[in-house]
N, C-alpha and C. Protein backbone atom coordinates (compact mmCIF):
# COMPACT_ATOMS: atom_id res chain seq x y z
N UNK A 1 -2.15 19.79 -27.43
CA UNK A 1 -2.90 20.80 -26.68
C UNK A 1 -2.96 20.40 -25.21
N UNK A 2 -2.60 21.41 -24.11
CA UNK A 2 -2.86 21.12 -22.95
C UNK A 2 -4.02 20.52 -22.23
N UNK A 3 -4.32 20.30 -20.89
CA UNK A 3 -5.61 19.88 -20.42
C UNK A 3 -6.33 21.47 -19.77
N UNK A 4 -5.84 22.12 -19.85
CA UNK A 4 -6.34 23.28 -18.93
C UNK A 4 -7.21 23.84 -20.09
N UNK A 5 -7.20 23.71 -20.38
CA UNK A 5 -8.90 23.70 -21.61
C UNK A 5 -9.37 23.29 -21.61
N UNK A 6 -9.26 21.90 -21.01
CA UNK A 6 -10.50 21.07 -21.11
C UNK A 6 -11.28 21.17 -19.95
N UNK A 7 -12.49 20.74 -20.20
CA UNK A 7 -13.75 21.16 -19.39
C UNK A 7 -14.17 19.73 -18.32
N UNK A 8 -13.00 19.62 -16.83
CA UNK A 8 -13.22 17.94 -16.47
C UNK A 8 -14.28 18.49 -15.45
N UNK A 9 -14.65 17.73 -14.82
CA UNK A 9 -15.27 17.47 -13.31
C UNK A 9 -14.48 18.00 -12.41
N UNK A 10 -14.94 17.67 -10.93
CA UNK A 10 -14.42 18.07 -9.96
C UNK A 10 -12.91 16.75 -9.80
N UNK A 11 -13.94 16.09 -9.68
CA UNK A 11 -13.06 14.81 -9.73
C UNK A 11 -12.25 14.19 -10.57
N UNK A 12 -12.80 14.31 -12.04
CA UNK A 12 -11.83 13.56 -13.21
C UNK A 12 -10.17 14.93 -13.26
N UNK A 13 -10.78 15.97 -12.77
CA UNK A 13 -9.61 17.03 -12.84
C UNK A 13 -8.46 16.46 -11.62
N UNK A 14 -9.18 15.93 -10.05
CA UNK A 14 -8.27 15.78 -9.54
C UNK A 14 -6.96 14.16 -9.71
N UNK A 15 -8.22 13.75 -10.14
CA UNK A 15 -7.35 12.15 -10.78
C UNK A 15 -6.80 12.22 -11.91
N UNK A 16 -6.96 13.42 -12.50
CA UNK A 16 -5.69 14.10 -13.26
C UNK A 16 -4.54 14.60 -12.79
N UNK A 17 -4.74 15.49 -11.76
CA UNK A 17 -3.96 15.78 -11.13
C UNK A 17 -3.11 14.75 -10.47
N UNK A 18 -3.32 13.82 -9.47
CA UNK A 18 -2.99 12.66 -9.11
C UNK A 18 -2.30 12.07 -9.87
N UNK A 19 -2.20 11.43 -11.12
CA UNK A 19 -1.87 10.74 -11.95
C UNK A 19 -0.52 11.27 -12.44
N UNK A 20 -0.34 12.93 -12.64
CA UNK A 20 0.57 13.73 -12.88
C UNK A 20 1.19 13.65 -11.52
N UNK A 21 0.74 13.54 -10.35
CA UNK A 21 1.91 13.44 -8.98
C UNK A 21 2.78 12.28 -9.03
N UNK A 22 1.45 11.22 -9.67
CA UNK A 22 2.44 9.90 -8.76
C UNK A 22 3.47 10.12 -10.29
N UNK A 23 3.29 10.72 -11.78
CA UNK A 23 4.75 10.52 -12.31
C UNK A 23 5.94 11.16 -11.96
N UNK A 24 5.56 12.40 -11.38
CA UNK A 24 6.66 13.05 -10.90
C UNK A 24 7.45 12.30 -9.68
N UNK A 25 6.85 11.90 -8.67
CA UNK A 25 7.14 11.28 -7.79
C UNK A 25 8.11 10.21 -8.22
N UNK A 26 7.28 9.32 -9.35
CA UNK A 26 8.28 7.93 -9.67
C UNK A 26 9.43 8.43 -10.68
N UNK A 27 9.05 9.59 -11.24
CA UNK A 27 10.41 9.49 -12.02
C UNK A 27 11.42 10.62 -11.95
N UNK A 28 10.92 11.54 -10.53
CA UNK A 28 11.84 12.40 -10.15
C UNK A 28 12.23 12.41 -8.78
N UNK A 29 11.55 11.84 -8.08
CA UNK A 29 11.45 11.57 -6.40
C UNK A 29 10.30 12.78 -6.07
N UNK A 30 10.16 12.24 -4.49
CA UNK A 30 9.20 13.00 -3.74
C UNK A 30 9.62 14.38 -3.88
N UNK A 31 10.73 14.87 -3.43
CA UNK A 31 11.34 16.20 -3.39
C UNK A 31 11.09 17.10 -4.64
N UNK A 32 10.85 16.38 -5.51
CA UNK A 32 10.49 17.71 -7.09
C UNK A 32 9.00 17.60 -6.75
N UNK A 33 7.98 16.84 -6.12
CA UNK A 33 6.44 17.47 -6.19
C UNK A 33 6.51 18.49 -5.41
N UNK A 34 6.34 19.79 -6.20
CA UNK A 34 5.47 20.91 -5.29
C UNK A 34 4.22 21.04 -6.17
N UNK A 35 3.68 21.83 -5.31
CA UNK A 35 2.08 22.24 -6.29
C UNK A 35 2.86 23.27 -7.39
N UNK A 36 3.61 24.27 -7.87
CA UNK A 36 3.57 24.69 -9.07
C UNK A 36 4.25 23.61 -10.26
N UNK A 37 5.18 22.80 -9.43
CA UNK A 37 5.32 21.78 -10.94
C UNK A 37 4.20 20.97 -11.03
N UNK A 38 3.09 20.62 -10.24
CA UNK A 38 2.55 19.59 -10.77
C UNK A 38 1.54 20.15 -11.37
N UNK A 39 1.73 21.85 -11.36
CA UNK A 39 0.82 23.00 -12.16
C UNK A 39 1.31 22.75 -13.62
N UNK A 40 2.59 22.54 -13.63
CA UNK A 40 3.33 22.95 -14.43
C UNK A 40 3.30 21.28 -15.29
N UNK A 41 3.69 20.13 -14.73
CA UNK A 41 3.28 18.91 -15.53
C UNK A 41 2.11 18.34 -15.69
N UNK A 42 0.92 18.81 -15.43
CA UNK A 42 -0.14 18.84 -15.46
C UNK A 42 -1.06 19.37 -16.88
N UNK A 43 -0.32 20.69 -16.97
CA UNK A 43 -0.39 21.65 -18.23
C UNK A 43 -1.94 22.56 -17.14
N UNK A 44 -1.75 22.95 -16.01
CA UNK A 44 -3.14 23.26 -15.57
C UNK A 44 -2.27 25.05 -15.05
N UNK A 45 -3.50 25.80 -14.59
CA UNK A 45 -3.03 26.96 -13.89
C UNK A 45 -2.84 26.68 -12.56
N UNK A 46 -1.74 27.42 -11.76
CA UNK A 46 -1.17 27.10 -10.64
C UNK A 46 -2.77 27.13 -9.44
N UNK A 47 -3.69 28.19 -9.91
CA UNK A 47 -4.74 28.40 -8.47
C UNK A 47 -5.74 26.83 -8.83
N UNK A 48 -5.22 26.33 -9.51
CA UNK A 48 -6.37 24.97 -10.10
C UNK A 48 -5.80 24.20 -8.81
N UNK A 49 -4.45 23.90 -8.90
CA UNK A 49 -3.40 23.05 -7.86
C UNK A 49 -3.87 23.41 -6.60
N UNK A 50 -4.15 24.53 -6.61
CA UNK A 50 -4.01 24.95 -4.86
C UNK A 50 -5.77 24.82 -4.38
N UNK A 51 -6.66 24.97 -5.60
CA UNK A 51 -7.80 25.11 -5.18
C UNK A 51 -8.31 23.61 -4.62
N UNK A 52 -7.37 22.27 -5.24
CA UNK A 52 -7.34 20.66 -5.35
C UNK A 52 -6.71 20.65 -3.65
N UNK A 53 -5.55 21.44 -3.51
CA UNK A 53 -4.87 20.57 -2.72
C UNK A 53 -3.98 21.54 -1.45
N UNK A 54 -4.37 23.33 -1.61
CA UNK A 54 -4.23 23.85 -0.57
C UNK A 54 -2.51 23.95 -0.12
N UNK A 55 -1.99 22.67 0.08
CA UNK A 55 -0.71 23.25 0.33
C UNK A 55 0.09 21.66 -0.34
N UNK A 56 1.43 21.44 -0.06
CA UNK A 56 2.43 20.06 -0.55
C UNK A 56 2.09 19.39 0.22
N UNK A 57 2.12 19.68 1.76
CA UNK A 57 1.71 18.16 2.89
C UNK A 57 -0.03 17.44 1.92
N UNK A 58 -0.86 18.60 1.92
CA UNK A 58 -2.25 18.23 1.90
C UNK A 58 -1.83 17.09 -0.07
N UNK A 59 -1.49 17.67 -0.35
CA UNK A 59 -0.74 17.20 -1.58
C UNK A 59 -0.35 15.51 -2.03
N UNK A 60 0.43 15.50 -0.92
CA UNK A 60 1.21 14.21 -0.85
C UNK A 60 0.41 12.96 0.36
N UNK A 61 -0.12 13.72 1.23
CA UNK A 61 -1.33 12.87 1.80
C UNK A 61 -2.67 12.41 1.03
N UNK A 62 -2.87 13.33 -0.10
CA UNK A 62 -3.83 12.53 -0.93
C UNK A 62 -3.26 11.63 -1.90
N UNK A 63 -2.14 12.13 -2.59
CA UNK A 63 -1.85 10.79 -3.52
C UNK A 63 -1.44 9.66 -2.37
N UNK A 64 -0.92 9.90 -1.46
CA UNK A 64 -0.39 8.31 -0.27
C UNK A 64 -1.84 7.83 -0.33
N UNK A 65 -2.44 8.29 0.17
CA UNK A 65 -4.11 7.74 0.16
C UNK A 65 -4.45 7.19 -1.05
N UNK A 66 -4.49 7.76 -1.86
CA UNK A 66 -4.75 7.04 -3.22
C UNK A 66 -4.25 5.49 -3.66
N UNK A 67 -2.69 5.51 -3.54
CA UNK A 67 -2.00 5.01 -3.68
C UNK A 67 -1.76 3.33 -3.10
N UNK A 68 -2.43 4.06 -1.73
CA UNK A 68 -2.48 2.72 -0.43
C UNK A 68 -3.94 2.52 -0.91
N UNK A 69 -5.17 3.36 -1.13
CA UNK A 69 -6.19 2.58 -1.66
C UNK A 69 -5.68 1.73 -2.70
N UNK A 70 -5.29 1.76 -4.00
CA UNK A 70 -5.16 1.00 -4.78
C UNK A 70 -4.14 -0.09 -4.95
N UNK A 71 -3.55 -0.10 -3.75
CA UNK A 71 -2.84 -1.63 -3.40
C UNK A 71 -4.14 -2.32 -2.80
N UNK A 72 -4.66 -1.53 -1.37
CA UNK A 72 -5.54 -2.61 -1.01
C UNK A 72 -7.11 -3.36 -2.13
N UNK A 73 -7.26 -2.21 -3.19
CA UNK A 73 -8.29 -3.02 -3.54
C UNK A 73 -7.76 -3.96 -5.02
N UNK A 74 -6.44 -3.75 -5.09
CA UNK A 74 -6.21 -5.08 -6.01
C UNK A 74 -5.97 -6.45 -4.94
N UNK A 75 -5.24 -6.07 -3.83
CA UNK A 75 -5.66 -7.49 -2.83
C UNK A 75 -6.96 -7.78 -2.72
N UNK A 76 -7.95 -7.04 -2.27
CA UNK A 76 -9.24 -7.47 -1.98
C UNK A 76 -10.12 -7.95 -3.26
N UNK A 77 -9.54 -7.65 -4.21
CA UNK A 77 -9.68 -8.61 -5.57
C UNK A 77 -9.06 -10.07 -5.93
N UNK A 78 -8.23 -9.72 -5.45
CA UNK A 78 -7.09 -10.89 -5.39
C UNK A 78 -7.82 -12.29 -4.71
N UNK A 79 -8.24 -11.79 -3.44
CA UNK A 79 -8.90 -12.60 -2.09
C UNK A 79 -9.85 -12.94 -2.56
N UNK A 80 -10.98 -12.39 -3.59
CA UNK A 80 -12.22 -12.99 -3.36
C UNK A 80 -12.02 -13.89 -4.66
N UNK A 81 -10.92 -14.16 -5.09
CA UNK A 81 -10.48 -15.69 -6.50
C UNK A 81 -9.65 -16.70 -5.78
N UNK A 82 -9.29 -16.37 -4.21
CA UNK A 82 -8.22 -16.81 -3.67
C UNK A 82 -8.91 -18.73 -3.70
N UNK A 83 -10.00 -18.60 -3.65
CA UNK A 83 -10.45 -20.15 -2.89
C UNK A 83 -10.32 -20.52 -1.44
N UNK A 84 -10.61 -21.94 -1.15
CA UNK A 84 -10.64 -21.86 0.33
C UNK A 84 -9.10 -22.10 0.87
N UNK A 85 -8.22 -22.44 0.29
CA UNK A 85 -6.80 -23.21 0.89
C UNK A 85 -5.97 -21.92 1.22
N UNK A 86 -5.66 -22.26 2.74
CA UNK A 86 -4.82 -21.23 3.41
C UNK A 86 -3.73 -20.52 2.72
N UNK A 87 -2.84 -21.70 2.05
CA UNK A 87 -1.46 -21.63 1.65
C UNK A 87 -1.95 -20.49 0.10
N UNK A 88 -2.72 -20.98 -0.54
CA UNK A 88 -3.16 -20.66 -1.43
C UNK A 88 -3.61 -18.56 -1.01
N UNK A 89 -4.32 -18.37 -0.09
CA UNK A 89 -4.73 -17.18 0.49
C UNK A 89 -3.26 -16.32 1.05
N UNK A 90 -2.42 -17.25 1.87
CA UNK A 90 -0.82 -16.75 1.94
C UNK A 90 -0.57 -16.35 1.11
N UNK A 91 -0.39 -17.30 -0.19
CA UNK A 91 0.75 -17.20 -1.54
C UNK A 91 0.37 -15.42 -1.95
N UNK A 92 -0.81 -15.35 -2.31
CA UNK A 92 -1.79 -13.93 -2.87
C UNK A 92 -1.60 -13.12 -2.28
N UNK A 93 -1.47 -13.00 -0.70
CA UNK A 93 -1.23 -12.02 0.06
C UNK A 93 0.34 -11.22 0.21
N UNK A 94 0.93 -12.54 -0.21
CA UNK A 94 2.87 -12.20 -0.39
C UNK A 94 2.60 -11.79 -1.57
N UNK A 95 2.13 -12.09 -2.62
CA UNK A 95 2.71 -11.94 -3.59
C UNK A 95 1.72 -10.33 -3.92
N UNK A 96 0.68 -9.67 -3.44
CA UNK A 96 0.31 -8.64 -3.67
C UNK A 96 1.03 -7.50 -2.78
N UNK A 97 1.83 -8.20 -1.86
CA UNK A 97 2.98 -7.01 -0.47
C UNK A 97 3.92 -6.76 -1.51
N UNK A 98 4.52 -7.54 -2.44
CA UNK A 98 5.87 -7.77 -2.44
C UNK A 98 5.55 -7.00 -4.29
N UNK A 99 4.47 -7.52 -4.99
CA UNK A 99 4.01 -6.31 -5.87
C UNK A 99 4.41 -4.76 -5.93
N UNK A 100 3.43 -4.41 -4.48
CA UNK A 100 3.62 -2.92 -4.07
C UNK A 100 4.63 -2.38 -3.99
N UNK A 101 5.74 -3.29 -3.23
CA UNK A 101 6.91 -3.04 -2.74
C UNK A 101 7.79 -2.59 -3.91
N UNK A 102 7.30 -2.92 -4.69
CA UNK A 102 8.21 -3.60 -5.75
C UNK A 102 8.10 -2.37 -7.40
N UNK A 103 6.77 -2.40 -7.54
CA UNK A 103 6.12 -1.34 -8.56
C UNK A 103 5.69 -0.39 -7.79
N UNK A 104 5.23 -0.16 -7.02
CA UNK A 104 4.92 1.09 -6.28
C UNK A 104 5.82 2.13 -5.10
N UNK A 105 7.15 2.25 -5.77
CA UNK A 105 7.67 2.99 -4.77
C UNK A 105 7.46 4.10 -4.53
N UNK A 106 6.67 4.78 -5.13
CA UNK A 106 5.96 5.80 -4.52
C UNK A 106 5.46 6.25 -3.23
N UNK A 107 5.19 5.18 -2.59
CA UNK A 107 4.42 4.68 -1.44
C UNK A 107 5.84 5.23 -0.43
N UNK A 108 6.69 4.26 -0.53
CA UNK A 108 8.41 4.51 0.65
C UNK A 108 8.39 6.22 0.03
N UNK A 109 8.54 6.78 -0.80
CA UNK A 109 9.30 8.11 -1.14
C UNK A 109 8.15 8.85 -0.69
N UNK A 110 6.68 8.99 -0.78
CA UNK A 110 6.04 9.58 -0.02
C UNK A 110 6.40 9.81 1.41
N UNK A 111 5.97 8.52 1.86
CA UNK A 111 6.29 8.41 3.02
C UNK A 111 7.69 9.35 3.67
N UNK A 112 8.64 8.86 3.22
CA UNK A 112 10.07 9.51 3.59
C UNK A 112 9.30 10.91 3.78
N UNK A 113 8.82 11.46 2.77
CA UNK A 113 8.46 13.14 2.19
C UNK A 113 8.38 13.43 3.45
N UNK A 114 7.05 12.68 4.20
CA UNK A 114 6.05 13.34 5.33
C UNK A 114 6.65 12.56 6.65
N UNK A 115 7.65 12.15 6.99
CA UNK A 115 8.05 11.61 7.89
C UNK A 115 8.22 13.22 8.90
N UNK A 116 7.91 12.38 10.37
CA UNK A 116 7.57 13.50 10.89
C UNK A 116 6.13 14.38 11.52
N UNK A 117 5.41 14.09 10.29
CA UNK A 117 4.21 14.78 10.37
C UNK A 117 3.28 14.19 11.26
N UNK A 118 2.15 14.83 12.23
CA UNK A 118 1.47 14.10 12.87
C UNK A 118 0.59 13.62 12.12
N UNK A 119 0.20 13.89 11.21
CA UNK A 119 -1.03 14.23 10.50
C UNK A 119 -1.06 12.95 9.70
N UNK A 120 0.21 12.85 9.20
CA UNK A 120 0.88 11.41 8.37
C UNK A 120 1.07 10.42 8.91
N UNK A 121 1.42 10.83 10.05
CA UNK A 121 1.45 9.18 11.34
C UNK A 121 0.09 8.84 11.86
N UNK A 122 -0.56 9.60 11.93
CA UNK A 122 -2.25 9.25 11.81
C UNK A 122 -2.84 8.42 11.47
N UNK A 123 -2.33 9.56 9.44
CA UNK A 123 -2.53 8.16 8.56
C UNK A 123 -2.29 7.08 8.46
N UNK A 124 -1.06 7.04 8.70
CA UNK A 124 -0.12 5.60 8.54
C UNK A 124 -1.17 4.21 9.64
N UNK A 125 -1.49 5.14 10.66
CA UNK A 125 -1.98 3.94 11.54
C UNK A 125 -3.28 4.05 11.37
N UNK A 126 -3.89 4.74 10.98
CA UNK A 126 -5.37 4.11 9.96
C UNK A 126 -5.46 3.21 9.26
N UNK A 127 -4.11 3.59 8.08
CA UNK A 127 -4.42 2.05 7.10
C UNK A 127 -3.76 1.31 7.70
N UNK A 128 -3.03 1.40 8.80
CA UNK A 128 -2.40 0.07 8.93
C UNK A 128 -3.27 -0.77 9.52
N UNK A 129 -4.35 0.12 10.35
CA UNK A 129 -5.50 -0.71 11.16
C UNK A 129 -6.13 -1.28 9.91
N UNK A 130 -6.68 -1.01 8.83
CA UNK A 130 -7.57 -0.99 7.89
C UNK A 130 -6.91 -2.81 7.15
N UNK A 131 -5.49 -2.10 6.93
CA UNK A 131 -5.06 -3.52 6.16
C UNK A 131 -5.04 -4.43 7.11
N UNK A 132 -4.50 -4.79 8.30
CA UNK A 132 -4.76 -5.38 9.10
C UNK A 132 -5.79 -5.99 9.14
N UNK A 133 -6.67 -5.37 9.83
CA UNK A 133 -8.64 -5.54 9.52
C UNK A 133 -8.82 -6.01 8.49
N UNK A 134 -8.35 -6.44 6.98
CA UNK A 134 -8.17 -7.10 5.95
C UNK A 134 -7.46 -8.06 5.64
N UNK A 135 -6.45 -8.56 6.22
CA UNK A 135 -5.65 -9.73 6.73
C UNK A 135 -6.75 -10.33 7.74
N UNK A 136 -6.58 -10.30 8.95
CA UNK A 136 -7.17 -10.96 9.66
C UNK A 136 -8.78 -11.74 8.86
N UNK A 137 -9.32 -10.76 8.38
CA UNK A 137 -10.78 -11.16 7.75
C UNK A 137 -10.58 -12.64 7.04
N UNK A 138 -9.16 -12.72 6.37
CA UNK A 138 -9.35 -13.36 4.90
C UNK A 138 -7.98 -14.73 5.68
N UNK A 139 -7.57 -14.18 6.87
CA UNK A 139 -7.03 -15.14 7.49
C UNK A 139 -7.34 -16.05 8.43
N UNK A 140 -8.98 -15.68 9.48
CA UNK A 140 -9.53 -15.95 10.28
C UNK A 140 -9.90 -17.31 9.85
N UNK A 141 -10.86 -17.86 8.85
CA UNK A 141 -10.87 -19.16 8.63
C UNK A 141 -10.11 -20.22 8.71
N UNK A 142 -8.38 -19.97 8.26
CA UNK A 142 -7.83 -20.85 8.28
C UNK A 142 -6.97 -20.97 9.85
N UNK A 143 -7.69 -20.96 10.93
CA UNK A 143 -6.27 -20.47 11.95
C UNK A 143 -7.91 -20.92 12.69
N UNK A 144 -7.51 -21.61 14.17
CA UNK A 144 -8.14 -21.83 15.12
C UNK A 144 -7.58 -21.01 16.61
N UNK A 145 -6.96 -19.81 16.15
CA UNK A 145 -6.73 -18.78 17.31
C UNK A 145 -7.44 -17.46 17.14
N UNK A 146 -7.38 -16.84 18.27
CA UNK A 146 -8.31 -16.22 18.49
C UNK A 146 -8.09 -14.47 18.24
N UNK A 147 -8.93 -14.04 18.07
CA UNK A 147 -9.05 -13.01 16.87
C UNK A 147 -7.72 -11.67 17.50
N UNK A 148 -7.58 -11.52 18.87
CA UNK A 148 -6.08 -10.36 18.91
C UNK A 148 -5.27 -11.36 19.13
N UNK A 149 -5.30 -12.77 19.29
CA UNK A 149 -3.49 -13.60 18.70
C UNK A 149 -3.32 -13.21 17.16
N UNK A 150 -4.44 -13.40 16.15
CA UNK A 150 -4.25 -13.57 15.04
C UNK A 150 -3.99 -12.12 14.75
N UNK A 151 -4.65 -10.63 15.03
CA UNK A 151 -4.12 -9.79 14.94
C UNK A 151 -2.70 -9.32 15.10
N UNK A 152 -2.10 -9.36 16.60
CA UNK A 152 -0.95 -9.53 17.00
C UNK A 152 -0.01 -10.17 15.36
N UNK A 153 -0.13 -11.65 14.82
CA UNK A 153 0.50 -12.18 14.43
C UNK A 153 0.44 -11.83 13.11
N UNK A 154 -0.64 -10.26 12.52
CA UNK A 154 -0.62 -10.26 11.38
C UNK A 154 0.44 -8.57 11.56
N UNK A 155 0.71 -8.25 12.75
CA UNK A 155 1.39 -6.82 12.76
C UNK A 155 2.34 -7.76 12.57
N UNK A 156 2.67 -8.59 13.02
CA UNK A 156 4.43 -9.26 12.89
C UNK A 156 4.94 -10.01 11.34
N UNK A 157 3.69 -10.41 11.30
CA UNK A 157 3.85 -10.77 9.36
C UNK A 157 4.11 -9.61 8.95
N UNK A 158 3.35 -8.05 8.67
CA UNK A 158 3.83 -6.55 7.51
C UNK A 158 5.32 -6.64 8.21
N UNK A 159 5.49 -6.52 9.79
CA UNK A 159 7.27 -6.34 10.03
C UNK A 159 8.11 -7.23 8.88
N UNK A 160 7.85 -8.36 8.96
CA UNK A 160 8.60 -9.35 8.46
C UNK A 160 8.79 -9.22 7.02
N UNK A 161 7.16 -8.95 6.28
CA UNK A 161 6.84 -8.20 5.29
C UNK A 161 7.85 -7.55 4.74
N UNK A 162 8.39 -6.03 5.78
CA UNK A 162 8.93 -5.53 5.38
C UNK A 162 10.53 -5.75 4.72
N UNK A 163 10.60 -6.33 5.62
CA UNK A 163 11.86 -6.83 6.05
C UNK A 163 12.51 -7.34 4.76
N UNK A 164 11.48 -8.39 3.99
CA UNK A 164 11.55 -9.22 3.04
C UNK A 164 11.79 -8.53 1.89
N UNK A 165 11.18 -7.29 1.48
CA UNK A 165 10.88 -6.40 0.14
C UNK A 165 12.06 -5.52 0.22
N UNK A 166 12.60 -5.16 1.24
CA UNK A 166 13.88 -4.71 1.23
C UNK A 166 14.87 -5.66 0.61
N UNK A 167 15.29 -6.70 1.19
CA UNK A 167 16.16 -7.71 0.65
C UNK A 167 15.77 -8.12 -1.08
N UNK A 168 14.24 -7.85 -1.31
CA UNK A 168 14.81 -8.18 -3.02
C UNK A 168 14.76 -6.57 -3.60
N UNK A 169 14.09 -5.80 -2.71
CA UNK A 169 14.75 -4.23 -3.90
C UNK A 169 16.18 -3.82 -3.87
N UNK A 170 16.80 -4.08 -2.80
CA UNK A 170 18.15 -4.49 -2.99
C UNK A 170 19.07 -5.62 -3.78
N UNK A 171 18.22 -6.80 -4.00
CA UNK A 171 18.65 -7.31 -5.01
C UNK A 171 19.51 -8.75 -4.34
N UNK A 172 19.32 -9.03 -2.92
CA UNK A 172 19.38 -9.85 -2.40
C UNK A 172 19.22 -11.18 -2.25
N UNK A 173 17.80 -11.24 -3.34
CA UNK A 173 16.78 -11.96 -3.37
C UNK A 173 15.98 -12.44 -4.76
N UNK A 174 15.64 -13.20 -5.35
CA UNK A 174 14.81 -13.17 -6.23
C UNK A 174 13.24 -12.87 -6.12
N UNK A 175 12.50 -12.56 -6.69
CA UNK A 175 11.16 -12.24 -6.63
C UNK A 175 10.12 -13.85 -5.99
N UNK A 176 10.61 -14.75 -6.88
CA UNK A 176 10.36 -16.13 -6.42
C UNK A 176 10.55 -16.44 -4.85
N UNK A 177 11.95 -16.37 -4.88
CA UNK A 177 12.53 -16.76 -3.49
C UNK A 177 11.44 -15.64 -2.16
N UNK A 178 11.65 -14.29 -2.68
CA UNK A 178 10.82 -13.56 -2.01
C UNK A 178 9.53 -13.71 -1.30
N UNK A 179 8.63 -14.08 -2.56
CA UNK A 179 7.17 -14.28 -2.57
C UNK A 179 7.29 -16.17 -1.80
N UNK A 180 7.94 -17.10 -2.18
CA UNK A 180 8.15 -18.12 -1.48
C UNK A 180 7.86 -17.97 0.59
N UNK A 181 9.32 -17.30 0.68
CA UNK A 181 9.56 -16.76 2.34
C UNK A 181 8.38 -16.09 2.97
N UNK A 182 7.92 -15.15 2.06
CA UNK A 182 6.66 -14.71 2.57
C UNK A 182 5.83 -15.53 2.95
N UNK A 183 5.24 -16.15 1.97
CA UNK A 183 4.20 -17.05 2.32
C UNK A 183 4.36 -18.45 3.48
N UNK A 184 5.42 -18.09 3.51
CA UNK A 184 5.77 -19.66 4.72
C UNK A 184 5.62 -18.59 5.77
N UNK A 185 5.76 -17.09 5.66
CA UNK A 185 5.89 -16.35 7.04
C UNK A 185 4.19 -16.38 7.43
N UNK A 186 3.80 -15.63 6.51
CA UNK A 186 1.86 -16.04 6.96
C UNK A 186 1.69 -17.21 6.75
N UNK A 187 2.12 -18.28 6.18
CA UNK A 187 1.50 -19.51 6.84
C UNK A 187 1.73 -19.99 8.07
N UNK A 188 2.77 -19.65 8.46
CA UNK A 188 3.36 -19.91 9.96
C UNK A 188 2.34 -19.26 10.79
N UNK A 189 2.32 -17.66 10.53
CA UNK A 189 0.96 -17.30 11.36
C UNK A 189 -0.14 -17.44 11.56
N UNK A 190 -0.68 -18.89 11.39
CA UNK A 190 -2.15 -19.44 11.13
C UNK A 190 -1.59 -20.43 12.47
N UNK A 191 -0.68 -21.21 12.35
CA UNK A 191 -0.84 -22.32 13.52
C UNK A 191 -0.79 -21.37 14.82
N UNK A 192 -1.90 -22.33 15.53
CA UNK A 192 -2.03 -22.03 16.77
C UNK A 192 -1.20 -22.45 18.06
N UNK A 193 -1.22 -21.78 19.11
CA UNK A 193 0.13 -21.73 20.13
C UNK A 193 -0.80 -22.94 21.08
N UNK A 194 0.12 -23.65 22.04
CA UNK A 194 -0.04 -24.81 22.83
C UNK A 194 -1.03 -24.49 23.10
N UNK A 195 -1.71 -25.97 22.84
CA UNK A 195 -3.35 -26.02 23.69
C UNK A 195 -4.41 -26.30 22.43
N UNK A 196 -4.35 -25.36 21.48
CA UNK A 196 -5.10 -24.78 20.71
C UNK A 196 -4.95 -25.23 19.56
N UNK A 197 -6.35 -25.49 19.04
CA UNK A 197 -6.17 -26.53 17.87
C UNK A 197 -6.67 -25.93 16.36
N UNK A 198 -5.08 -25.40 16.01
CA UNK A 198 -5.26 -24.36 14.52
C UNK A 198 -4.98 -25.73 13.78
N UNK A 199 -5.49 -24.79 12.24
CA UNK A 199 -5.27 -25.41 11.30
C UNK A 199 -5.02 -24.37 9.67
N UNK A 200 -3.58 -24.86 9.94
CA UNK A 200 -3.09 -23.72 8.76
C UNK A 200 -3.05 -24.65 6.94
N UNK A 201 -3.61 -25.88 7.31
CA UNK A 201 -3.27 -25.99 5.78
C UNK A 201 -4.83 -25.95 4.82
């Protein structure tokens, strides 16, 4: 029996909905979500879709949102078991980038979707401030530099980041070797520049 009988919330209907995007997304690409298929894999009526989500941009900006929430709060779970040792806070932080990268491609094929959009480049630099602002927090202890070096040096870690998750979804790389490089890349970004007396271990 379908769900469009059933009697959800405002909310349990749309994290239904949601749940039905991100499969279409992962197992057909971005390009097959419109709002009548996800009417249509959903098992819901098409004005349910539109009443949730209005048009495909508004669509695909809430599951990205979703999506980037629930990377950052399995890191921020991650962080508060991390303990005090830097290397140790690195290792967690590679190895929850390179996770996402990795099981969540949803995230790149969204993205691709809305490339372009102002509305999406917005977004993009919200969370990027946000994760950022979440690096630095959980990196600040171990590093005796000062809070926009360490910023600065955490935009150049996601570059590098990136850089890295490409080379093993291509297959370049092992997951090990991956999550390894990473973490020597944010550990590197803890020592402090001449003068200044960091301490990254």
């Amino acid at each position: 029996m379908g769900t469009q009988g059933t009697r959800l919330s405002k909310q349990a209907r749309r994290e239904q909905l949601l749940d039905a995007a991100t499969a279409i997304v992962r197992d057909q690409g971005a390009a097959h979500l419109t709002l009548p298929t996800l009417a249509e894999a959903a098992q819901v009526s098409r004005p349910i879709v539109y009443d949730h989500f209005g048009t495909r941009q508004a669509l695909l900006i809430a599951l990205y949102r979703r999506l980037d929430e629930q990377y950052r709060a399995a890191l921020t779970r991650a962080l508060a078991d991390a303990g005090t040792g830097a290397r140790g806070v690195a290792r967690l932080m590679a190895e929850a980038y390179l996770t996402c990268a990795t099981t969540m491609p949803e995230l790149n094929a969204i993205s691709a979707a809305l490339k372009g959009s102002p509305e999406m480049e917005a977004i993009q630099h919200e969370l990027l401030d946000d994760y950022i602002e979440l690096m630095t927090a959980a990196l600040a202890p171990h590093t005796g530099q000062g809070a926009e070096s360490l910023r600065l040096r955490c935009v150049g870690v996601l570059g590098a980041a990136e850089a890295i998750a490409a080379e093993l979804n291509h297959g370049r790389t092992t997951t090990a070797g991956a999550i390894a490089a990473l973490t020597d890349v944010v550990t590197g970004c803890l020592v402090a520049g001449p003068g200044r007396n960091g301490a990254a271990g």
